[in-house]
PDB file of N, CA and C in Angstrom:
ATOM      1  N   UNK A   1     -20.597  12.477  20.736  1.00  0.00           N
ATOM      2  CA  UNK A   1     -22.003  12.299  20.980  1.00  0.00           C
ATOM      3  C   UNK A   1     -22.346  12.793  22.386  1.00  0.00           C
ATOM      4  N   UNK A   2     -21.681  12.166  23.326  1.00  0.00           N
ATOM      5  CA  UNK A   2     -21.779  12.667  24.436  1.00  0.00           C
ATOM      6  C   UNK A   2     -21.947  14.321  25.221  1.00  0.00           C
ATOM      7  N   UNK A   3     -20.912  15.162  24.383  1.00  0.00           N
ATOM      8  CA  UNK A   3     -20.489  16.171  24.770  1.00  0.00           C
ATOM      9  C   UNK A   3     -21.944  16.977  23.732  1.00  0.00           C
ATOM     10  N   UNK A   4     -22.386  16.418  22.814  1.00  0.00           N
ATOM     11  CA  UNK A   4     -23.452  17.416  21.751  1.00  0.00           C
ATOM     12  C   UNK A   4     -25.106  17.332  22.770  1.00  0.00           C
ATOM     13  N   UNK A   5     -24.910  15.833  23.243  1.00  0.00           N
ATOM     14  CA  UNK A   5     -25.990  15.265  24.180  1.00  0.00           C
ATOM     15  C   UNK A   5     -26.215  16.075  25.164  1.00  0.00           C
ATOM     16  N   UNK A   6     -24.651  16.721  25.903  1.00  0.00           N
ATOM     17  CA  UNK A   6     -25.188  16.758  27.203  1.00  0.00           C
ATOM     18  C   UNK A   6     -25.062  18.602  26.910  1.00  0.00           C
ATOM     19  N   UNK A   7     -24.673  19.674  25.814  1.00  0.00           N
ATOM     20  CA  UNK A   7     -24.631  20.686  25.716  1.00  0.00           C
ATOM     21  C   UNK A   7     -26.151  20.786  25.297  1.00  0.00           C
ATOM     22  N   UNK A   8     -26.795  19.806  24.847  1.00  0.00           N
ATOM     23  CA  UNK A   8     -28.500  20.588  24.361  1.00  0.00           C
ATOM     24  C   UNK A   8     -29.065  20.173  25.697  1.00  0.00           C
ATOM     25  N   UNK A   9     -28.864  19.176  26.296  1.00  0.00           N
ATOM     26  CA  UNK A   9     -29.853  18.796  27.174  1.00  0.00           C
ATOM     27  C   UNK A   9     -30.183  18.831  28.532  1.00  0.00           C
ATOM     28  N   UNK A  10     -28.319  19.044  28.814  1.00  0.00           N
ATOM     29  CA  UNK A  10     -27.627  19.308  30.166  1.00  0.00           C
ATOM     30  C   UNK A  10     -28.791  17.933  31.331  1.00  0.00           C
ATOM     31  N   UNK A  11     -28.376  16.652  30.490  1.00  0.00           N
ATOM     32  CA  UNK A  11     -29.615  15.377  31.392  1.00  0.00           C
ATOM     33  C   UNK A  11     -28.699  15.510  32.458  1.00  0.00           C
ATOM     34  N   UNK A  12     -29.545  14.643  33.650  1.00  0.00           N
ATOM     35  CA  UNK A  12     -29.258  14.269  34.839  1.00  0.00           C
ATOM     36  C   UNK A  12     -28.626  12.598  34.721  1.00  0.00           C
ATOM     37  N   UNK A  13     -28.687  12.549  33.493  1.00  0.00           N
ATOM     38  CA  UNK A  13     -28.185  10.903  33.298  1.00  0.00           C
ATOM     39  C   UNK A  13     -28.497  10.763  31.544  1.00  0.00           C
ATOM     40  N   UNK A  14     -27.239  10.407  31.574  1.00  0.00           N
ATOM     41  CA  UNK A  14     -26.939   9.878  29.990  1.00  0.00           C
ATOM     42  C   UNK A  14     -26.081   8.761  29.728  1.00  0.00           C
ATOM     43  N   UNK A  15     -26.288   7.638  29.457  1.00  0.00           N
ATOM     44  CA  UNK A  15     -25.866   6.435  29.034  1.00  0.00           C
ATOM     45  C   UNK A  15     -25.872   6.410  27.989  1.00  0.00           C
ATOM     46  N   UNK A  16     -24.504   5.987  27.447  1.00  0.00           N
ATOM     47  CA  UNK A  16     -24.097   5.695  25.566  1.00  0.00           C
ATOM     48  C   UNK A  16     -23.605   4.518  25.760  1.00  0.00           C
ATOM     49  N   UNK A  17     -24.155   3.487  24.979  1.00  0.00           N
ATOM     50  CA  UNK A  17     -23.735   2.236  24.732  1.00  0.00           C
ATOM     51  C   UNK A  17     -23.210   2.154  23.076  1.00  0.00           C
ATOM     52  N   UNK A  18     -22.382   1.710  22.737  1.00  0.00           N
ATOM     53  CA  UNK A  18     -21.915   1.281  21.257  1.00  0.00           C
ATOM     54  C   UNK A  18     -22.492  -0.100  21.621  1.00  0.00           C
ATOM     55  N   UNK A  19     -23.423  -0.817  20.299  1.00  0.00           N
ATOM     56  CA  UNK A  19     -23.596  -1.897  20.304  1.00  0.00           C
ATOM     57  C   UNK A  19     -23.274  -2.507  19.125  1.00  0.00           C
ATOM     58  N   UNK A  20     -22.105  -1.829  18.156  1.00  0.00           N
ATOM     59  CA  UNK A  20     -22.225  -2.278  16.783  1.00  0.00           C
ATOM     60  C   UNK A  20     -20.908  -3.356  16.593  1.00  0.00           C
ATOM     61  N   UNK A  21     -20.333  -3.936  17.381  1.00  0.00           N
ATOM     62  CA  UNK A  21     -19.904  -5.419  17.522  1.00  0.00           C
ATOM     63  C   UNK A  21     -21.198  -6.055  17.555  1.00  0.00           C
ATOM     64  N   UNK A  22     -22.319  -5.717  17.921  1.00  0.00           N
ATOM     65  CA  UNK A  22     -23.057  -7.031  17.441  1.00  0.00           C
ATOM     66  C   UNK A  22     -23.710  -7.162  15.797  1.00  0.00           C
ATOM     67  N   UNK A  23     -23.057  -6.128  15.100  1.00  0.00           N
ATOM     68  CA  UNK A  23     -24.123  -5.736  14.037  1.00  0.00           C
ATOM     69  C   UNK A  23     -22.846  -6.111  13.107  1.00  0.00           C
ATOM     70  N   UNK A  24     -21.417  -6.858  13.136  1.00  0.00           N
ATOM     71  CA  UNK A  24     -20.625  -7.028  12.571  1.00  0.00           C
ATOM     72  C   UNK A  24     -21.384  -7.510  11.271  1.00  0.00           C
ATOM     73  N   UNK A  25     -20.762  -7.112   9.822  1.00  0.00           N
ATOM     74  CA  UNK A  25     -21.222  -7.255   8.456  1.00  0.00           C
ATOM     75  C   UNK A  25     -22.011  -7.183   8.509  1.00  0.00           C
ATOM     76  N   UNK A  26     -22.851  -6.251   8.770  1.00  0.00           N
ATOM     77  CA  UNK A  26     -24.293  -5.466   8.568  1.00  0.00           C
ATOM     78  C   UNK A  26     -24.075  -4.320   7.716  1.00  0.00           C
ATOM     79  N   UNK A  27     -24.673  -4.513   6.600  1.00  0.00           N
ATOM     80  CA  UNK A  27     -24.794  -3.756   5.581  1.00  0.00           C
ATOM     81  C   UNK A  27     -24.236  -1.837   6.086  1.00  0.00           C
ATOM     82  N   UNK A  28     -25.088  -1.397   7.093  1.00  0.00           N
ATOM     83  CA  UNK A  28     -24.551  -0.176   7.875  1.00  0.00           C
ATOM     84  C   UNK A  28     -23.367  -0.455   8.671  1.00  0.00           C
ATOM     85  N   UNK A  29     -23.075  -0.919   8.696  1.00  0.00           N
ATOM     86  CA  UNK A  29     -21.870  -1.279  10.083  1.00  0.00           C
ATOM     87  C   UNK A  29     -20.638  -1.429   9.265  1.00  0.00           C
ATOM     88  N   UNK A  30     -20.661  -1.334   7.480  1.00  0.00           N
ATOM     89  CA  UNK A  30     -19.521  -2.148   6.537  1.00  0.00           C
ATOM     90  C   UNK A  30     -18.996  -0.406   6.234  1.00  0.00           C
ATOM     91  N   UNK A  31     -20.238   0.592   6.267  1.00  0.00           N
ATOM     92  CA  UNK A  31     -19.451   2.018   6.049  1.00  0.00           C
ATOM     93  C   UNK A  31     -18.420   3.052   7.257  1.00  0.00           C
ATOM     94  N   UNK A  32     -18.452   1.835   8.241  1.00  0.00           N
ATOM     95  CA  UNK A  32     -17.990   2.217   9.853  1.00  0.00           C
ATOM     96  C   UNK A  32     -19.092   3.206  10.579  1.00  0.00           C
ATOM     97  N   UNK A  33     -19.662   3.287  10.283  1.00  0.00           N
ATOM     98  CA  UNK A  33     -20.647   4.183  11.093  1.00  0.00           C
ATOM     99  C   UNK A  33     -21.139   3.554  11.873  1.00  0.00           C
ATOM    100  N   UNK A  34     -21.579   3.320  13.302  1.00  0.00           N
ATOM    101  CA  UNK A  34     -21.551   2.576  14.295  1.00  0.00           C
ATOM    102  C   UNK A  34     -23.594   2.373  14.735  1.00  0.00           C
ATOM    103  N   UNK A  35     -23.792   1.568  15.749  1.00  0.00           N
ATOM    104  CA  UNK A  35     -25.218   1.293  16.467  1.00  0.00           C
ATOM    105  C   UNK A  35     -24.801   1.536  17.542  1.00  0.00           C
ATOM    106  N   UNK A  36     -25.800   2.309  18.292  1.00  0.00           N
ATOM    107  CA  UNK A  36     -25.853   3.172  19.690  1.00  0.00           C
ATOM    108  C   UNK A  36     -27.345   2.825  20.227  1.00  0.00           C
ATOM    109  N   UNK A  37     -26.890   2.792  21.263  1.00  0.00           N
ATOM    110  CA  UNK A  37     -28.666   2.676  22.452  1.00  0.00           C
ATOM    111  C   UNK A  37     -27.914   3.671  23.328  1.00  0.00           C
ATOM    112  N   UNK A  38     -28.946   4.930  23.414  1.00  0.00           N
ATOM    113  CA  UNK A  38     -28.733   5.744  24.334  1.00  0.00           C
ATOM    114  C   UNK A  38     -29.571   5.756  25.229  1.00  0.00           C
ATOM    115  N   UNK A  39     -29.673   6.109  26.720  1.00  0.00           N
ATOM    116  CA  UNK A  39     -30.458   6.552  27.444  1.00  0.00           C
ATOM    117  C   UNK A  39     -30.375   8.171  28.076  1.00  0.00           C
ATOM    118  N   UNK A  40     -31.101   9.007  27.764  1.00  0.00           N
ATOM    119  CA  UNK A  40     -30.997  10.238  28.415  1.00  0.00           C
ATOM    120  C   UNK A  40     -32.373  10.465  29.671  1.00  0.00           C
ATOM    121  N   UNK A  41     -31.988  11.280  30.665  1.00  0.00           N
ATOM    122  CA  UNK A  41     -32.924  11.494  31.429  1.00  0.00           C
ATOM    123  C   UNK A  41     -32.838  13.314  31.850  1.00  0.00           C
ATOM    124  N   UNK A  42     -33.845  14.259  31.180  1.00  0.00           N
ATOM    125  CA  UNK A  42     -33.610  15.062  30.814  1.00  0.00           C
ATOM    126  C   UNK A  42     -35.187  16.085  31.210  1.00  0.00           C
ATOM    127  N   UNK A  43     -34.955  17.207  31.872  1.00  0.00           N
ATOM    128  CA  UNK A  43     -35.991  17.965  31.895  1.00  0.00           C
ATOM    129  C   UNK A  43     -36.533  18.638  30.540  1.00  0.00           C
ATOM    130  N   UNK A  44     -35.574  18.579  29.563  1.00  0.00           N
ATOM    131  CA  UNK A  44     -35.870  19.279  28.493  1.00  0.00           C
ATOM    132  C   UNK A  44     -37.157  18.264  27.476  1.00  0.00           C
ATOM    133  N   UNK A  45     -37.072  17.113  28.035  1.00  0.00           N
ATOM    134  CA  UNK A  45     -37.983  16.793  27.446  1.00  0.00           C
ATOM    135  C   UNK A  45     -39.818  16.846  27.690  1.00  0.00           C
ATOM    136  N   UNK A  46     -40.464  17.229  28.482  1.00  0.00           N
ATOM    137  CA  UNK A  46     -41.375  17.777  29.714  1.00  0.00           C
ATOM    138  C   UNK A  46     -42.340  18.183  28.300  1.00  0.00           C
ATOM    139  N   UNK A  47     -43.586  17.714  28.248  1.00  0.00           N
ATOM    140  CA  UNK A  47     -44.214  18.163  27.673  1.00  0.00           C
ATOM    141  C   UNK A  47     -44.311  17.895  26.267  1.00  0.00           C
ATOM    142  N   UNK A  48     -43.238  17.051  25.859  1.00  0.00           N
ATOM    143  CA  UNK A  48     -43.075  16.403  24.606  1.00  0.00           C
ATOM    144  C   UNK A  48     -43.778  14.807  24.163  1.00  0.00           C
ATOM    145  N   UNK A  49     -44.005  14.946  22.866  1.00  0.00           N
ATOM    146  CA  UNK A  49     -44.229  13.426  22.872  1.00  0.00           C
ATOM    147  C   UNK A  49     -42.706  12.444  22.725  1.00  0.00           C
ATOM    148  N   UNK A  50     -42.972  11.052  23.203  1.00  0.00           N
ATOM    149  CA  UNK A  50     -41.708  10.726  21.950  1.00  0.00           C
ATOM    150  C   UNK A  50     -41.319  10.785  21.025  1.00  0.00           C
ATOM    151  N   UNK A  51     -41.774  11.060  19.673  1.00  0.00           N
ATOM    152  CA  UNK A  51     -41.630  11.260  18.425  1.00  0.00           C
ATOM    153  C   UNK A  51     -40.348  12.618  18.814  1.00  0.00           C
ATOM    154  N   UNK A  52     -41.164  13.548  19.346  1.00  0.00           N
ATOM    155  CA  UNK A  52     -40.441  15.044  19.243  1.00  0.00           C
ATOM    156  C   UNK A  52     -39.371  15.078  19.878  1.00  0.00           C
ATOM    157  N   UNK A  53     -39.286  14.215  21.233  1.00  0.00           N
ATOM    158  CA  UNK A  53     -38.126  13.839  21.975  1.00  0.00           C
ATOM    159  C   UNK A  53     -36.975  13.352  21.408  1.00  0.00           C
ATOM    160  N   UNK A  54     -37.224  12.443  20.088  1.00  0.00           N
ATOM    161  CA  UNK A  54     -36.111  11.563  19.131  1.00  0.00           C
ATOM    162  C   UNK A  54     -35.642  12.783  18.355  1.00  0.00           C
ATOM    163  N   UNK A  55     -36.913  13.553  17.572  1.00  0.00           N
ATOM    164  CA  UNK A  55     -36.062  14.467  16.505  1.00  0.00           C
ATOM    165  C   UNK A  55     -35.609  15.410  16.865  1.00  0.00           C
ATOM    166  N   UNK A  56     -35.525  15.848  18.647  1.00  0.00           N
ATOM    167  CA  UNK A  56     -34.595  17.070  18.982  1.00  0.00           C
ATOM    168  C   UNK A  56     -33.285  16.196  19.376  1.00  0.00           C
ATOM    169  N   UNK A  57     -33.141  14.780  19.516  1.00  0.00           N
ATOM    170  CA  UNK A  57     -32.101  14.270  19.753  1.00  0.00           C
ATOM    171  C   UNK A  57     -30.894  14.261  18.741  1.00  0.00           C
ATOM    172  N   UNK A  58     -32.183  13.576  17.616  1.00  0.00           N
ATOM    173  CA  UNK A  58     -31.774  13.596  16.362  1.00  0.00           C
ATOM    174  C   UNK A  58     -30.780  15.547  15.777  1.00  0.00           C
ATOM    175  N   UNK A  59     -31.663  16.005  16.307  1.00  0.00           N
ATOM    176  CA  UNK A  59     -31.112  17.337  15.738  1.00  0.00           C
ATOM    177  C   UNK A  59     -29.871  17.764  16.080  1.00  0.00           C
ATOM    178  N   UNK A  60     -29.845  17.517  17.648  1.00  0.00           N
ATOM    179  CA  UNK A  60     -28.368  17.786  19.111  1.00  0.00           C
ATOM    180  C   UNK A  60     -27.359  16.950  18.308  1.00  0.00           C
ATOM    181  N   UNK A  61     -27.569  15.787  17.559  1.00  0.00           N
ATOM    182  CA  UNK A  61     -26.073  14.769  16.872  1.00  0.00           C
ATOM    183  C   UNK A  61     -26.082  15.708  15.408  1.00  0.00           C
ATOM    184  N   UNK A  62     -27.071  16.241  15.143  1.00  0.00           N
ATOM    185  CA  UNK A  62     -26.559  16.603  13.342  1.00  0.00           C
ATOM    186  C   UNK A  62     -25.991  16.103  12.497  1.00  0.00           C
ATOM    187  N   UNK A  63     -25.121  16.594  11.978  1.00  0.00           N
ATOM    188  CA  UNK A  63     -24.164  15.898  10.993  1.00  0.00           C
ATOM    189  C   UNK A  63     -23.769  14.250  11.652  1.00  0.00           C
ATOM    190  N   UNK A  64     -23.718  14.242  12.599  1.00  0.00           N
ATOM    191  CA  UNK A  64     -23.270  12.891  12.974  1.00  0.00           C
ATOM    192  C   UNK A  64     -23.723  11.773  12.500  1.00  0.00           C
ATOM    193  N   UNK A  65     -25.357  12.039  12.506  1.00  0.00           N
ATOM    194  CA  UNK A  65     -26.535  11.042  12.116  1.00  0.00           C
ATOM    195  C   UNK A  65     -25.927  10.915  10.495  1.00  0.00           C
ATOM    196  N   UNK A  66     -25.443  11.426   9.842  1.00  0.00           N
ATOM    197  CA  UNK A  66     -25.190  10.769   8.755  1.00  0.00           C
ATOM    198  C   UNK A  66     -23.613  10.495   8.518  1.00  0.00           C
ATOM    199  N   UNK A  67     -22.785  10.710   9.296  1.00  0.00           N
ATOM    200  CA  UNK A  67     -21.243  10.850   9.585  1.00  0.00           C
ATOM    201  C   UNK A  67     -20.980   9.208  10.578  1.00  0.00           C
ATOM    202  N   UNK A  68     -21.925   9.212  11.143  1.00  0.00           N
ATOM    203  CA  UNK A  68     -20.907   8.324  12.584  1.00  0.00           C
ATOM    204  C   UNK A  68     -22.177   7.319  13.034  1.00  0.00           C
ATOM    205  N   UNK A  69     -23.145   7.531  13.438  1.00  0.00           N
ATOM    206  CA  UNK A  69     -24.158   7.070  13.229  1.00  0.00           C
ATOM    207  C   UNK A  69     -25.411   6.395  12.586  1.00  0.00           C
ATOM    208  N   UNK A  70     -24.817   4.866  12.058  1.00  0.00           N
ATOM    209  CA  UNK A  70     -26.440   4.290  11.298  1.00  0.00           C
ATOM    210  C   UNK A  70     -27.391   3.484  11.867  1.00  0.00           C
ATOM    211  N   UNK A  71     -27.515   3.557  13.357  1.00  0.00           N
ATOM    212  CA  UNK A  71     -28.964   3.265  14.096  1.00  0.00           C
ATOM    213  C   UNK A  71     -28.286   3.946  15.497  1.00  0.00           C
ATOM    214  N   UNK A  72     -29.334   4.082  16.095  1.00  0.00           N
ATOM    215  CA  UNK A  72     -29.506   4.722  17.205  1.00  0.00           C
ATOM    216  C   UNK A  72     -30.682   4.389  17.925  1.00  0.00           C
ATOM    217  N   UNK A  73     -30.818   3.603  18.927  1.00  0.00           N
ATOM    218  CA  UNK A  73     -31.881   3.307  19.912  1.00  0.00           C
ATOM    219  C   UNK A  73     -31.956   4.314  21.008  1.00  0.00           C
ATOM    220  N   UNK A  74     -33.097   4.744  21.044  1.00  0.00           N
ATOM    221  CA  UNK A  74     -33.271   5.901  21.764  1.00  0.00           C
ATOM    222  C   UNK A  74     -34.394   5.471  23.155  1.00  0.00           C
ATOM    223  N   UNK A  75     -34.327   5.745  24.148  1.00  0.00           N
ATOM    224  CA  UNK A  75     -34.997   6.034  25.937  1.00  0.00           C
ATOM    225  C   UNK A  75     -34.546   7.028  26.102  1.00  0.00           C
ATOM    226  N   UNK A  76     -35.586   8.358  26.099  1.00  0.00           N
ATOM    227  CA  UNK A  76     -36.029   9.790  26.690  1.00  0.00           C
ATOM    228  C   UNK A  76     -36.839   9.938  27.581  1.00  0.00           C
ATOM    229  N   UNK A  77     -36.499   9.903  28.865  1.00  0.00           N
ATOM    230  CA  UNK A  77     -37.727  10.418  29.655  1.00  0.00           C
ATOM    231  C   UNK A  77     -37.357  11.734  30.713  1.00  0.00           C
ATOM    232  N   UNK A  78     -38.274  11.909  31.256  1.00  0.00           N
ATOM    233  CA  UNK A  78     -38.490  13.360  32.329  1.00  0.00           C
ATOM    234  C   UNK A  78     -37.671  12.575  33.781  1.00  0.00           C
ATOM    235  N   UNK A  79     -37.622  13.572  34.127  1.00  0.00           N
ATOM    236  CA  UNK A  79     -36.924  13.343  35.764  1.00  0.00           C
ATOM    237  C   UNK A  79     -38.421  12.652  36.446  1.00  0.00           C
ATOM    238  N   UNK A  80     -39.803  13.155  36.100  1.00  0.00           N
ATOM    239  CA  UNK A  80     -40.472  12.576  36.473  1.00  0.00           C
ATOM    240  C   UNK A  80     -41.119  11.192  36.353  1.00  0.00           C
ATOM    241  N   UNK A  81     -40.350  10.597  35.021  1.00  0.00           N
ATOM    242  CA  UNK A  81     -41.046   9.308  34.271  1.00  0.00           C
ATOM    243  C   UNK A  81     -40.015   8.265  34.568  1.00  0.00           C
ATOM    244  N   UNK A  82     -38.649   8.583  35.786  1.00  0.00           N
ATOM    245  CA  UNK A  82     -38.136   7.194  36.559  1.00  0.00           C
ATOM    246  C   UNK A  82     -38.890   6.566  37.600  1.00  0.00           C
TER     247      UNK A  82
END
């Protein structure tokens, strides 16, 4: 995740948290595919809404989102929006 994150986005700050010990026997969590809260801080996002910010995130994991990934909490902002 990390390495797909930081080749589209090249952020100035990216935080990956696994949070799916808390999601133990959760219906998604029983196929091993894990819960993530990411934070990226990224010029590439400049001019975007959030919506568009998630589905180019969404796009940078690809296959993952249905491989490795069944939630994902997402914080995108600009170098200017810390």
């Amino acid at each position: 995740m990390r390495e797909l994150l930081t080749a589209e986005f090249s952020p100035l700050q990216l935080d990956i948290v696994d949070e799916s010990h808390k999601h133990a026997g959760h219906a998604g969590a029983r196929d091993g595919r894990g819960h993530f809260r990411v934070r990226i801080l990224a010029a590439a996002f400049a001019g975007l809404s959030p919506v568009k910010r998630h589905q180019r995130v969404y796009a940078a994991l690809g296959a993952m989102m249905q491989t490795d990934i069944h939630a994902l909490a997402l914080e995108t902002r600009t170098p200017d929006e810390t």
